[in-house]
Protein backbone atom coordinates (compact mmCIF):
# COMPACT_ATOMS: atom_id res chain seq x y z
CA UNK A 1 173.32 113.88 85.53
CA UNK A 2 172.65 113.13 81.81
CA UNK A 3 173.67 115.71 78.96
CA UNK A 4 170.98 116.11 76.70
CA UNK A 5 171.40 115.74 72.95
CA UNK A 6 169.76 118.86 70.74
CA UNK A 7 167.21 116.57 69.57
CA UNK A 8 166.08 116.02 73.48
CA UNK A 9 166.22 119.43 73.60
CA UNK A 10 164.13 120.43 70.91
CA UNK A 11 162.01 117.79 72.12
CA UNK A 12 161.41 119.58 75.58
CA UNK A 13 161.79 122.89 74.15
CA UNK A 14 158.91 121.98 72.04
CA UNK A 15 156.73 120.41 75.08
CA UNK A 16 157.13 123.58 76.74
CA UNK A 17 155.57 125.50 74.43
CA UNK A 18 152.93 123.84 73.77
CA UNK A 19 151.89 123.57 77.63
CA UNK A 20 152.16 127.25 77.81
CA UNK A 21 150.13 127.48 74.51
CA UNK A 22 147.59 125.52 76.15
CA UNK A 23 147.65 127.27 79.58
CA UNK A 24 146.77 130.59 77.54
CA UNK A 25 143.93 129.25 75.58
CA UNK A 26 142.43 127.71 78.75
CA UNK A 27 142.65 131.59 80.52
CA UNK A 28 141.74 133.07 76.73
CA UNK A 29 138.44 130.85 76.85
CA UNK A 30 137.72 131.81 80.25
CA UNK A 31 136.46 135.32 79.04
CA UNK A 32 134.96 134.78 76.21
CA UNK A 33 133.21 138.19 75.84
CA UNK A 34 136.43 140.03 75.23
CA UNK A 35 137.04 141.43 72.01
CA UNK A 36 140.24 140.85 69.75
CA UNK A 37 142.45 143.27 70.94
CA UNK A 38 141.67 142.63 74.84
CA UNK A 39 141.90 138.95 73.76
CA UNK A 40 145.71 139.90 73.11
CA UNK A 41 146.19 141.99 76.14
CA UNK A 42 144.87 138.67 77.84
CA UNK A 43 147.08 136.51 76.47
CA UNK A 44 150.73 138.41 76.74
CA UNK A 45 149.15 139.14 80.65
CA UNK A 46 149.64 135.41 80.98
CA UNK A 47 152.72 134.95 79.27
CA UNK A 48 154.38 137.90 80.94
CA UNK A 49 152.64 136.61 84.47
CA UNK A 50 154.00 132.79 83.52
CA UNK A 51 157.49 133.97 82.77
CA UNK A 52 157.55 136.33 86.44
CA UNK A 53 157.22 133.10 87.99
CA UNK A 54 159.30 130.86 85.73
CA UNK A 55 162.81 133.55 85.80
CA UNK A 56 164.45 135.32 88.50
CA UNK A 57 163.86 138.48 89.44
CA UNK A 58 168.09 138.84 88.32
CA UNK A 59 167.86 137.47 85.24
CA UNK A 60 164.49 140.07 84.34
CA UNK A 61 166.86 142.75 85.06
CA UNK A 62 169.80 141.55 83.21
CA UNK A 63 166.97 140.62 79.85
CA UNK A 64 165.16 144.29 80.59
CA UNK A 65 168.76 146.30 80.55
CA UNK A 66 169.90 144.22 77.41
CA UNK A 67 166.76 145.27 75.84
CA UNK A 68 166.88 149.04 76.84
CA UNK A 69 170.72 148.55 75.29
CA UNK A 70 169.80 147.10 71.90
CA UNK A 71 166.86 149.73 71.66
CA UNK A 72 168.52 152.60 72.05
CA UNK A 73 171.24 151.58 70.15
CA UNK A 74 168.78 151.61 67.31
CA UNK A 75 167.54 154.43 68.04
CA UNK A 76 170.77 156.19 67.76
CA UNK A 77 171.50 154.29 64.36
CA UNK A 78 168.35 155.33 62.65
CA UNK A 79 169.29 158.84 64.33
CA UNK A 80 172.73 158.96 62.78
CA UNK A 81 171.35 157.32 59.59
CA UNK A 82 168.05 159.58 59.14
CA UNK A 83 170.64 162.59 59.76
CA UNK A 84 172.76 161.40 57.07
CA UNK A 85 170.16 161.15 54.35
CA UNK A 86 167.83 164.29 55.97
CA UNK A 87 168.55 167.51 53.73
């Protein structure tokens, strides 16, 4: 087993992005009637359907509750804060 170096990384990072870059403009092109908006919906349809298959079901949970965290946490900061400066 090798340990990569951060430029390797970056390297791969970099690869991976641009194959899944690719893979979305090939299913964007596919439909080419769709207008800009549905174009979008199409594209974050395969991103969202590439990463299902790509993470664990585990590690979705574990990204979805750290999101649902840091949201609400906002939430309640721009509460607190929008109370503070309300009348």
């Amino acid at each position: 087993m090798r340990i990569l170096s951060s430029n390797d990384l970056l390297h791969r990072e970099a690869a991976w992005l641009r194959r899944v870059a690719s893979w979305t403009r090939q299913y964007d092109q596919a439909f080419p009637d769709l207008d800009d908006g549905e174009r979008a919906q199409a594209r974050m349809a395969v991103l969202y359907a590439w990463m299902r298959t790509r993470y664990s079901v585990g590690l979705q949970f574990v990204a979805n509750y750290i999101a649902v965290v840091v949201t609400a946490a906002g939430m309640a900061a721009a509460a607190v804060g929008a109370g503070a400066v309300g009348p």
